[in-house]
Protein backbone atom coordinates (compact mmCIF):
# COMPACT_ATOMS: atom_id res chain seq x y z
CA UNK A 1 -27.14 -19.64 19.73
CA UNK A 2 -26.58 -18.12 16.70
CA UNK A 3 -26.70 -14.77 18.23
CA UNK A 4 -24.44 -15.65 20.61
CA UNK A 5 -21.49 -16.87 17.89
CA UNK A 6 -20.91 -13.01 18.20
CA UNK A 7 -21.86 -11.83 14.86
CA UNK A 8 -24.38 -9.57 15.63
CA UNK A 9 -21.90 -7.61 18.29
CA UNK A 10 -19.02 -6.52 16.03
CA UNK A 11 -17.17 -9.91 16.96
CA UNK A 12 -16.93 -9.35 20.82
CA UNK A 13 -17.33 -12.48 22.00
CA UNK A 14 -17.70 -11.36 25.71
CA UNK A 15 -20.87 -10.19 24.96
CA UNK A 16 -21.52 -12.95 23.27
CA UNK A 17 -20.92 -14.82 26.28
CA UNK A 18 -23.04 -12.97 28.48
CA UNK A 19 -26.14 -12.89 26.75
CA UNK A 20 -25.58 -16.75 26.44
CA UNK A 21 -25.36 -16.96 29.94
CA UNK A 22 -28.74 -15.37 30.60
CA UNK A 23 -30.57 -17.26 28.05
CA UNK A 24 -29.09 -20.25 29.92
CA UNK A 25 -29.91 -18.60 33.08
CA UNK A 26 -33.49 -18.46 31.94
CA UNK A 27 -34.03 -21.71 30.17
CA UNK A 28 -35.35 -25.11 31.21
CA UNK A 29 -32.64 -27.71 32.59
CA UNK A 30 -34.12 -30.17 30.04
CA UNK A 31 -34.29 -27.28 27.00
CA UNK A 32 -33.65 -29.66 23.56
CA UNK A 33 -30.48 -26.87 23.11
CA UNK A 34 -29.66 -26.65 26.52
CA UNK A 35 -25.99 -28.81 25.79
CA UNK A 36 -25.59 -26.90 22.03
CA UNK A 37 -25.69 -23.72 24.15
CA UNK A 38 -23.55 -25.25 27.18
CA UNK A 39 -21.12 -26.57 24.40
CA UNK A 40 -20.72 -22.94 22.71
CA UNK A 41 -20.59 -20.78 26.36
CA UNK A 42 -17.26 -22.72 26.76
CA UNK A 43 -16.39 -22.08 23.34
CA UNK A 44 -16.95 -18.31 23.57
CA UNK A 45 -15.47 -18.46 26.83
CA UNK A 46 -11.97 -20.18 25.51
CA UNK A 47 -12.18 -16.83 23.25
CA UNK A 48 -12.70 -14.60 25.81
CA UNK A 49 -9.78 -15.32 28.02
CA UNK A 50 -7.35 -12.90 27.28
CA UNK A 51 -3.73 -12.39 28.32
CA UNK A 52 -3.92 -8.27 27.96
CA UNK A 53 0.43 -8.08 28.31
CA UNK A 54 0.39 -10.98 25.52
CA UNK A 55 0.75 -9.62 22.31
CA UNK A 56 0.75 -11.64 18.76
CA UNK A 57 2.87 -11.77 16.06
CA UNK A 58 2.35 -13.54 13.20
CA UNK A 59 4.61 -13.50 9.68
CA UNK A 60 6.10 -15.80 6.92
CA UNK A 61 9.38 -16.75 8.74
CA UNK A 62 9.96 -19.73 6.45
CA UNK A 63 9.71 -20.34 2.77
CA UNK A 64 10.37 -18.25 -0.19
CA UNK A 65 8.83 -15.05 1.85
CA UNK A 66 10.88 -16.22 5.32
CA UNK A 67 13.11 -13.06 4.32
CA UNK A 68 10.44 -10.47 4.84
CA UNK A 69 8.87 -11.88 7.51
CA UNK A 70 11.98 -11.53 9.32
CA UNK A 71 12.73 -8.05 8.44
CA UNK A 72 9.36 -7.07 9.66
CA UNK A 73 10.23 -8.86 12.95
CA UNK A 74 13.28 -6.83 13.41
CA UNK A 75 11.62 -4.20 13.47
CA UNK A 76 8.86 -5.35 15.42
CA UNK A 77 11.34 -6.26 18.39
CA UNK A 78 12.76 -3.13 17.95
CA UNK A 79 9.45 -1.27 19.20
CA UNK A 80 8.83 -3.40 21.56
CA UNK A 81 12.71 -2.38 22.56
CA UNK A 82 13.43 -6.15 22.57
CA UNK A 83 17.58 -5.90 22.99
CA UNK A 84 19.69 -5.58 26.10
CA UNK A 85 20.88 -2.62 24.69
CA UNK A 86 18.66 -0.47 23.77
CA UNK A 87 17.52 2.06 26.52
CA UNK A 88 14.41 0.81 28.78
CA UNK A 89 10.68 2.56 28.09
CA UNK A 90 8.86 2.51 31.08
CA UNK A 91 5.94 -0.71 30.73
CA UNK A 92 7.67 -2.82 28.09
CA UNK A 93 9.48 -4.86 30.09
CA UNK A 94 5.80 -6.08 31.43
CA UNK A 95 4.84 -7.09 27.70
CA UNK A 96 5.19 -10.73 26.55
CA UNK A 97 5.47 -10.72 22.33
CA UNK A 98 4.65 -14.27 21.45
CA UNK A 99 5.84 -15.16 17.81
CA UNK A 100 4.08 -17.49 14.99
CA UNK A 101 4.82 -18.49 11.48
CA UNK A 102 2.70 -17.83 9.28
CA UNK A 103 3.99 -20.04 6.41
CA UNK A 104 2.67 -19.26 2.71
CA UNK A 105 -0.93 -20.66 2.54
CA UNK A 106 -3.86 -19.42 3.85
CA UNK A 107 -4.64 -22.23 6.08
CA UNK A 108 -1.38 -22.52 7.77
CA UNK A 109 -1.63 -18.96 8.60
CA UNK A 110 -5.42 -19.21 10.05
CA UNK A 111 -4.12 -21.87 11.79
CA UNK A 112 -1.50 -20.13 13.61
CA UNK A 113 -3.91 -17.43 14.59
CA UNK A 114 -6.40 -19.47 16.12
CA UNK A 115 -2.76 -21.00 18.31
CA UNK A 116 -2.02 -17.32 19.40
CA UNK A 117 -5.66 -16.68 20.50
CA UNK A 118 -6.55 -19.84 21.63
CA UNK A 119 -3.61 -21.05 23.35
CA UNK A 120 -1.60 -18.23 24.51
CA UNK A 121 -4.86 -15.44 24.43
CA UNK A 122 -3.38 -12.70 22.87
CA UNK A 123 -5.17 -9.58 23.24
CA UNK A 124 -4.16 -8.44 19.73
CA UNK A 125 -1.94 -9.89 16.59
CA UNK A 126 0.40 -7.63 14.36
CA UNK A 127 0.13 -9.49 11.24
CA UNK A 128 -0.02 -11.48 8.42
CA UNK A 129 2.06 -9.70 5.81
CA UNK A 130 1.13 -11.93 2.86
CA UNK A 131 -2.03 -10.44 0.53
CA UNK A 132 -3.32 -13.47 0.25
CA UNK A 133 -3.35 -14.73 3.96
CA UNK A 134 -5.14 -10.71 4.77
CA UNK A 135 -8.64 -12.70 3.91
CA UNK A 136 -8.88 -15.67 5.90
CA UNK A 137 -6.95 -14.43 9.01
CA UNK A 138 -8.99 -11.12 9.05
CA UNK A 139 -12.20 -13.02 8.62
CA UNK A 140 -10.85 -15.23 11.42
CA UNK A 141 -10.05 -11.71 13.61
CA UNK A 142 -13.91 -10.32 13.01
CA UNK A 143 -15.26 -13.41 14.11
CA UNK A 144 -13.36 -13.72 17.46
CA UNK A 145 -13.11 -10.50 17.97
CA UNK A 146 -9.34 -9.93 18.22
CA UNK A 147 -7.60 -6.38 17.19
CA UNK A 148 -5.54 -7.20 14.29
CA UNK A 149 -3.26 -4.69 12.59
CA UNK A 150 -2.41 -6.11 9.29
CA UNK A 151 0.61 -5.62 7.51
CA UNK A 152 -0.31 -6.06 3.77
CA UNK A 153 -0.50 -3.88 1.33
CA UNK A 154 -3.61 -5.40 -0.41
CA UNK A 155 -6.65 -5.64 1.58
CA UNK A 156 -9.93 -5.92 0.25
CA UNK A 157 -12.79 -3.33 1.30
CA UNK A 158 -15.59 -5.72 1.20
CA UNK A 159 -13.53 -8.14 4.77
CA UNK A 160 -12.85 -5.14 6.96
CA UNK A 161 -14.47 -5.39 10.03
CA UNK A 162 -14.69 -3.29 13.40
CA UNK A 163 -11.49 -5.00 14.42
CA UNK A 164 -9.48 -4.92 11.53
CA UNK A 165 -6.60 -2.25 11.06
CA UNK A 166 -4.66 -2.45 7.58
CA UNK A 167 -1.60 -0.36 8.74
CA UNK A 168 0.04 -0.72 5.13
CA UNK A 169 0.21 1.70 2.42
CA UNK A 170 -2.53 0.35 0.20
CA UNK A 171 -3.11 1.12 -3.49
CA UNK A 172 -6.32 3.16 -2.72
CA UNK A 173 -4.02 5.40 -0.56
CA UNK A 174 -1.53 5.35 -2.93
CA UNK A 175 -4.05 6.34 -6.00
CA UNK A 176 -5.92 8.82 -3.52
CA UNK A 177 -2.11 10.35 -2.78
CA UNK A 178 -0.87 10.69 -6.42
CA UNK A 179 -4.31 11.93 -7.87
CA UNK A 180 -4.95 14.82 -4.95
CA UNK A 181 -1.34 16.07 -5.90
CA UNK A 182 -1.54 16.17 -9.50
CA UNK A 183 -5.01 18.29 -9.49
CA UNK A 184 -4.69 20.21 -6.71
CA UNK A 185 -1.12 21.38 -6.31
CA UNK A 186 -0.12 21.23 -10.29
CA UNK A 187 -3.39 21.51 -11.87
CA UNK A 188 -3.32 18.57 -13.88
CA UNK A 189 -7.54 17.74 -15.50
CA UNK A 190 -6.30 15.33 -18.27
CA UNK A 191 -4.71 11.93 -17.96
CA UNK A 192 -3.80 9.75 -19.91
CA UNK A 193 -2.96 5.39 -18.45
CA UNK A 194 -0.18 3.20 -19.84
CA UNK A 195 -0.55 0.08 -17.82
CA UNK A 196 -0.04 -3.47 -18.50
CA UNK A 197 -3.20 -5.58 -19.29
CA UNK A 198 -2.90 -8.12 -16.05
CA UNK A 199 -4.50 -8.09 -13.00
CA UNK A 200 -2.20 -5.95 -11.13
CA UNK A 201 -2.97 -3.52 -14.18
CA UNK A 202 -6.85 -3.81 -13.92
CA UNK A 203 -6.46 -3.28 -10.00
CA UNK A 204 -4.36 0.35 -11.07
CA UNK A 205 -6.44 1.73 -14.05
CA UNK A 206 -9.67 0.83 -11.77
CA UNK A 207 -8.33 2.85 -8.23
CA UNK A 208 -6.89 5.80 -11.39
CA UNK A 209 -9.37 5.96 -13.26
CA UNK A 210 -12.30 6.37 -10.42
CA UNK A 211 -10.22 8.95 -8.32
CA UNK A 212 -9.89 10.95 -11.57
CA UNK A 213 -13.19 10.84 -12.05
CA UNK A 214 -14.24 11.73 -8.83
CA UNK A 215 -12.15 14.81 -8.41
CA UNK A 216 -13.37 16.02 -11.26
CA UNK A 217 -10.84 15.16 -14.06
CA UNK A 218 -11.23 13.00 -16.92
CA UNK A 219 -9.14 9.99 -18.47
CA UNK A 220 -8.60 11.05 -22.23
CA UNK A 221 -6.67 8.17 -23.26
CA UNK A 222 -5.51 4.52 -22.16
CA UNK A 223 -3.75 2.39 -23.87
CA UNK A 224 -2.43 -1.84 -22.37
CA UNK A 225 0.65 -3.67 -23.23
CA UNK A 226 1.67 -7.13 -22.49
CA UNK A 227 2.96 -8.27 -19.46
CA UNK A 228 6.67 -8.60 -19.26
CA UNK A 229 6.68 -6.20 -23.14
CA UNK A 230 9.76 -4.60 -23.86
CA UNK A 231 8.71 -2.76 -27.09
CA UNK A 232 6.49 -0.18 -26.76
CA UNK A 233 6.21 1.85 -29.43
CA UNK A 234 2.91 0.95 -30.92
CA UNK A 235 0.95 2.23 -27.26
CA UNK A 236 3.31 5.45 -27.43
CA UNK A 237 2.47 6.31 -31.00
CA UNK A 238 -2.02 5.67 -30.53
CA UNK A 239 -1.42 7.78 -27.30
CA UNK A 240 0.41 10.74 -29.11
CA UNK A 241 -1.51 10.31 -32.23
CA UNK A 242 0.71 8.98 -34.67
CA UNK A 243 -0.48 5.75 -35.68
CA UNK A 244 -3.76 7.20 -37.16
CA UNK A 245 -2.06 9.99 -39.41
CA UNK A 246 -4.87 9.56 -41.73
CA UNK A 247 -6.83 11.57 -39.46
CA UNK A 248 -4.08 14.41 -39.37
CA UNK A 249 -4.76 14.57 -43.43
CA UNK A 250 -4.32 18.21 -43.88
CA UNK A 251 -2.05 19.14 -41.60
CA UNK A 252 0.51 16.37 -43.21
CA UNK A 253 -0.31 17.90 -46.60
CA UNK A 254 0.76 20.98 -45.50
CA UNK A 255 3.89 19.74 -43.31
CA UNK A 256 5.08 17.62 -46.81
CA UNK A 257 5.05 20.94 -48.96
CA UNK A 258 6.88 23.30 -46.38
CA UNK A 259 9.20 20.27 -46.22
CA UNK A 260 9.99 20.28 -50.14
CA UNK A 261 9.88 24.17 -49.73
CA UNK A 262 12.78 23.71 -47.49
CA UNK A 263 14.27 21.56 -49.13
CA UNK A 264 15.07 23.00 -52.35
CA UNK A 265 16.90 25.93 -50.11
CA UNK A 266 19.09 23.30 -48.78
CA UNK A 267 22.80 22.94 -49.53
CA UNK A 268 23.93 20.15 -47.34
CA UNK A 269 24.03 16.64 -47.74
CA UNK A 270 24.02 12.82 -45.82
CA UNK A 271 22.76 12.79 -42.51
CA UNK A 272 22.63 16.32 -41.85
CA UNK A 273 20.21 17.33 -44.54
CA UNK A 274 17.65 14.40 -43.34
CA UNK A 275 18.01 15.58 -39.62
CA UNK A 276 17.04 19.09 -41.01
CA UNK A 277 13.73 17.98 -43.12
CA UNK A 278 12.91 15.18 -39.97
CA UNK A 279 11.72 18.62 -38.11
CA UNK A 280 8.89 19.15 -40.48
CA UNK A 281 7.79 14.98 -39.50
CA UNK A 282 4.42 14.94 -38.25
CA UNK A 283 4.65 15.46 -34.45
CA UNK A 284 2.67 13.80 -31.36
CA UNK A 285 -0.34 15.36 -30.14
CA UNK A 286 -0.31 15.30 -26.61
CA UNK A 287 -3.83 16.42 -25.16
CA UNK A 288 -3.23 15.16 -21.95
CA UNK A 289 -1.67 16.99 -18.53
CA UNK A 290 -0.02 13.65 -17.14
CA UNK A 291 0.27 9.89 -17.82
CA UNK A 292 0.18 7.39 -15.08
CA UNK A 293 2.10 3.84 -15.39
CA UNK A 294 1.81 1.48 -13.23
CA UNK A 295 4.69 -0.77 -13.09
CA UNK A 296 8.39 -1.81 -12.08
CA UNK A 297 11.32 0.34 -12.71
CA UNK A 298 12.69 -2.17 -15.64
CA UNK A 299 9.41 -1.36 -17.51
CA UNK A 300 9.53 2.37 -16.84
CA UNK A 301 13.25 2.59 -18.02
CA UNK A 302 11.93 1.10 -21.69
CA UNK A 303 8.63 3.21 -21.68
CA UNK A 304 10.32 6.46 -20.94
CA UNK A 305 12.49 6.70 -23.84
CA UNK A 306 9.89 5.54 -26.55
CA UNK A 307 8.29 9.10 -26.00
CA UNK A 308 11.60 10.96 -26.56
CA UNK A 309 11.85 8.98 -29.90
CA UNK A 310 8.57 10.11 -30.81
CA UNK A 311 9.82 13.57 -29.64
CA UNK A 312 7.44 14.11 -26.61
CA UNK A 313 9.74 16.09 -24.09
CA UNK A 314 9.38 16.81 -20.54
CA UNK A 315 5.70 15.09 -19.78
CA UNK A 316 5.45 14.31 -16.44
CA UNK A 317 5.07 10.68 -15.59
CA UNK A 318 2.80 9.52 -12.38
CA UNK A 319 3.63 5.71 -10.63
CA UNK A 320 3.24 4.10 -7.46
CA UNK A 321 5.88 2.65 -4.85
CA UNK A 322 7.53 0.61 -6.67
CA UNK A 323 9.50 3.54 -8.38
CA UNK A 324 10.74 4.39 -5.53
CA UNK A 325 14.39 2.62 -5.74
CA UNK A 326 17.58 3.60 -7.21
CA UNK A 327 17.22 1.39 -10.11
CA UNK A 328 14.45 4.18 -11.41
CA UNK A 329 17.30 6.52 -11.59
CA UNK A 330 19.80 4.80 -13.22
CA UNK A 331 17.18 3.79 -16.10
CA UNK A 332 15.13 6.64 -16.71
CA UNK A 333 16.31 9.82 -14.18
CA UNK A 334 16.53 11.96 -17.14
CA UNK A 335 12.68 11.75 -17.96
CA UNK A 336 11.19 11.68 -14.48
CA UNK A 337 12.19 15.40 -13.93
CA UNK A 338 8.80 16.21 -13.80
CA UNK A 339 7.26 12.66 -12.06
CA UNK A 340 5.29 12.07 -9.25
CA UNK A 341 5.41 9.12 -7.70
CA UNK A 342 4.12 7.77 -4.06
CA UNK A 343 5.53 5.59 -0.94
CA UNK A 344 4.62 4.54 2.85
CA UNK A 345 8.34 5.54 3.55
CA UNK A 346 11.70 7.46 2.34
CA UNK A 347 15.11 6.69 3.97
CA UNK A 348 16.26 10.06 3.48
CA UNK A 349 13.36 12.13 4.88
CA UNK A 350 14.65 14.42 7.42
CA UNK A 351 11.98 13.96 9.74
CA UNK A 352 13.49 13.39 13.15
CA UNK A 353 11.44 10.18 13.57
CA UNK A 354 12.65 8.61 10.24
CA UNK A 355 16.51 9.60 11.36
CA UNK A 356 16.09 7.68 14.56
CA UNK A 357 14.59 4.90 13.03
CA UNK A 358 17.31 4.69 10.21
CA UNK A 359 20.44 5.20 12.42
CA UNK A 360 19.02 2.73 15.09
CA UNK A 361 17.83 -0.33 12.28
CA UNK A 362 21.16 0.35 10.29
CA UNK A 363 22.89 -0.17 14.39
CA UNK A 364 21.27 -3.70 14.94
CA UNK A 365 21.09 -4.69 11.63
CA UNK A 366 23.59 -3.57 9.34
CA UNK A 367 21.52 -2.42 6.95
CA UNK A 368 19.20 0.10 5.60
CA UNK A 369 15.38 -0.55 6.02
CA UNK A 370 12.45 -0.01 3.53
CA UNK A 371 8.68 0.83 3.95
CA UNK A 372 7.92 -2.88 5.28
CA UNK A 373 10.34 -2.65 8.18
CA UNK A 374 9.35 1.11 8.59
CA UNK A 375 5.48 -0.10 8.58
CA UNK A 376 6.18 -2.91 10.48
CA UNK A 377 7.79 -0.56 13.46
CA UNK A 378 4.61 1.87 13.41
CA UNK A 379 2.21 -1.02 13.78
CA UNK A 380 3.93 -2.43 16.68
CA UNK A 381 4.29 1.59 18.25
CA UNK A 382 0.74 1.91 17.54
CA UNK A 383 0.11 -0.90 19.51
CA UNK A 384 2.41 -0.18 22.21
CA UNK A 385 0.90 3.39 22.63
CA UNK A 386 -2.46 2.57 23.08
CA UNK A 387 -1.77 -0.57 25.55
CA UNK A 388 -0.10 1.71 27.36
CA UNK A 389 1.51 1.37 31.17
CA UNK A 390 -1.87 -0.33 31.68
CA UNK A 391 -3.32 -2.91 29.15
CA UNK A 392 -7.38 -2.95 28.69
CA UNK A 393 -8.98 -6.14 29.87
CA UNK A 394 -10.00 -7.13 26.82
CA UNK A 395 -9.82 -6.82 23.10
CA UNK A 396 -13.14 -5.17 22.59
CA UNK A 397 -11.78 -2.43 25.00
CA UNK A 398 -8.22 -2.58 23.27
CA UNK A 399 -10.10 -1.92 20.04
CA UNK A 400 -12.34 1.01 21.33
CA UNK A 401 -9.11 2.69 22.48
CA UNK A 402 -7.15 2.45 19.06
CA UNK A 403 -10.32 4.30 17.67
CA UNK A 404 -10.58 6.83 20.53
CA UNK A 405 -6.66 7.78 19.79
CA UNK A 406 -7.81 8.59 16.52
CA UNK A 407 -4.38 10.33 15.36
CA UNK A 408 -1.04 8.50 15.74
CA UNK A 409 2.37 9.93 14.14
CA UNK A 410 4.73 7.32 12.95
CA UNK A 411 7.78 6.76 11.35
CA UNK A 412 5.68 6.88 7.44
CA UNK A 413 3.42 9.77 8.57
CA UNK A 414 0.38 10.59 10.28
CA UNK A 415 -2.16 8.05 10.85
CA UNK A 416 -6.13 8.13 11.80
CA UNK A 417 -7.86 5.82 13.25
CA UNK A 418 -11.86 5.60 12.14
CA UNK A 419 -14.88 3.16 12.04
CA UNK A 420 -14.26 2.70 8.40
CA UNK A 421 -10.70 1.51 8.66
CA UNK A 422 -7.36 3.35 8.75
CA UNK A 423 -6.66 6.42 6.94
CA UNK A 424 -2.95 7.41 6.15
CA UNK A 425 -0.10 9.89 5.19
CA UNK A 426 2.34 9.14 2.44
CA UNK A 427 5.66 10.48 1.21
CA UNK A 428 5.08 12.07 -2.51
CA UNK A 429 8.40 11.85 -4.59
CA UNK A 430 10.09 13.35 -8.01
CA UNK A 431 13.30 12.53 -9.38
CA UNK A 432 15.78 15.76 -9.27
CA UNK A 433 19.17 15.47 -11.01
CA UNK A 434 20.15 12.12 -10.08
CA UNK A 435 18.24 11.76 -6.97
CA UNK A 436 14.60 10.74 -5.31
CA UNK A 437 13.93 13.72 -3.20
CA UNK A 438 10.27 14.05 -1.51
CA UNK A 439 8.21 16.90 -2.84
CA UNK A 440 8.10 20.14 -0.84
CA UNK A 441 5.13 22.57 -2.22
CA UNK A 442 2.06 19.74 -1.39
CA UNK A 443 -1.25 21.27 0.22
């Protein structure tokens, strides 16, 4: 029996089911187990039915995170080519997309799974989009055996199963994005981390810190701030070596006397003369090729500047998505000249997939979409494409196909399909001027 609960065949319940039936086949009508086994052959059977032109879709559609759930669904029915005016694809019409809320717990959203493979027998569920829910509702998807291409950014390594695909940018990708660039195409060895001393930090300077390491670079200095800080000119100066100037003993010696040697040559007065001795101040010591912070554009804009007080000039700055807004512009454009930051998706990417996309969303919806829409839509094409004109019989089948198309190009990129998971392009960015623009001279 407990072989037959599926777990030792990746979650396919059908086979399950089988080898139940010919232990049942085999067994005694008055075997002691003979009704725990009957009892559990209907339960593996209930999983087994499957709908293959039924496909699941589960996000928050109420609550604080009803907004993004519904943005995803946009773009969900827009795959799946879901208005009267949008030209036919041959086989969608066929397809049934049944929708659930996922609310914002974890139980209402394992809940709501169970419904969609239970009840209506879904042969696979786009979905959840909430980090939190990725845990229970994937644990839920290994155990019946149901293709599930998740939509959240964080998923964690240890839950993925043989029928779990994490379609979202995640920070691994991110880190393994950002770190390949910086070493390979600009030669970058040294780093250095600003990053704030939370969880979301620990998560950052971890994935950094280990892909440095790995390709063969080395950290040479980290400093944490404060959630939520807005001064930050105590981390600045320990990176750049100016809060331990007792260490810089000699050289300050000899800075002071060509100061006073200068000084006595002097004629001016007021602020002038000052501004003329400040360039014999002690200096920061940068021994490091990059720095990488990890944080919001409202943080960035604050952290920038403190190294142009301290009169470190053009050092290039490495971050993650959530740079990649206007906002990080309009607050620090000036010093990210040199940055390299990383997203799933870029609005104004001339790739003819991401102009379709953008023109058609901006048609239905009146307005512009980001990387969860843009994710969203890739999923759900992902999907589509490997259902095809006709659906597999079941999900175990489903799932061998999504690994047998191995490479899938989407709106974000190029994806790849593996036993280990899901392996993924994504868009490296630098600020030029006063724009975003996405980096040309990658290898």
């Amino acid at each position: 029996i407990l072989i037959a609960r599926g777990h030792m065949y990746a979650g396919d319940p059908n086979e399950a089911a089988d080898l139940l039936r010919s232990v049942l086949s085999d067994a005694e009508p008055t075997h002691p187990l003979r009704v725990k086994a009957e009892e559990m052959l209907a339960y593996l059977s209930q999983l087994s039915d499957v709908k293959p032109n039924v496909v699941g879709v589960l996000l928050p559609l109420s609550g604080k995170f009803g907004k993004f759930g519904h943005l995803c669904l946009n773009s969900i029915l827009m795959a799946f080519r879901a208005f009267a005016e949008m030209p036919e694809r041959a086989g969608l019409a066929n397809y049934r997309i049944v929708i659930r809320d996922s609310g914002e717990s974890v139980e209402t959203a394992q809940e709501r799974f169970e419904e969609l493979v239970k009840e209506e027998k879904v042969i696979a569920v786009l979905g959840p989009l909430l980090s939190k829910q990725f845990p229970g509702v994937a644990a839920k998807a290994q155990e019946f055996g149901v293709p599930l291409l998740s939509l959240s950014q964080r998923v964690e390594a240890s839950l993925l199963g043989s029928y779990i695909f994490p379609v979202a940018l995640t920070p691994e990708q991110q880190i393994e994005s950002i770190v390949s660039y910086a070493m390979e195409s600009r030669g970058y060895q040294r780093f250095a981390i600003l990053a704030p001393s939370d969880s979301f930090g620990d998560e950052y300077v971890n994935l950094f810190w280990d892909a440095v390491e790995k390709s063969g670079g080395s950290i040479v200095g980290i400093e944490r701030y404060e959630p939520k800080a807005t001064d930050f000119r105590e981390e600045v100066k320990r990176l750049v070596g100016l809060e331990y100037l007792g260490a810089r003993k000699l050289e300050i010696e000899d800075l002071r006397r060509r100061q006073e040697k200068y000084a006595a040559t002097l004629k001016v007065k007021g602020k002038l003369r000052q501004r003329l001795l400040k360039a014999y101040d002690p200096k920061g010591l940068v021994d490091f090729d990059a720095i990488f912070i990890p944080d919001d554009p409202a943080t960035l804009g604050q952290i920038a500047p403190t190294f142009a007080v301290e009169e470190v000039q053009d050092l290039p700055l490495l971050g993650i998505n959530t740079w990649n807004t206007p906002e990080i512009v309009q607050r620090a454009g000036k010093y990210l000249q040199k940055s390299i930051f990383v997203d799933g998706f870029f609005a104004t990417s001339q790739n003819p997939k991401t102009l379709e996309f953008v023109q058609n969303y901006t048609k239905y919806f009146q307005s512009t979409p980001g990387t969860i829409e843009v994710q969203a839509h890739d999923a759900a094409s992902i999907l589509i494409d490997v259902l095809g004109d006709e659906p597999p019989a079941t999900r175990s089948r489903l799932r061998e196909r999504l690994l047998q198309k191995e490479n899938f190009t989407g709106i974000s990129g190029n994806y790849r399909f593996t036993p280990a998971g899901v392996a993924r392009e994504a868009h490296l960015l630098t600020v030029k001027g006063n724009a975003i623009i996405e980096l040309s001279d990658r290898k």
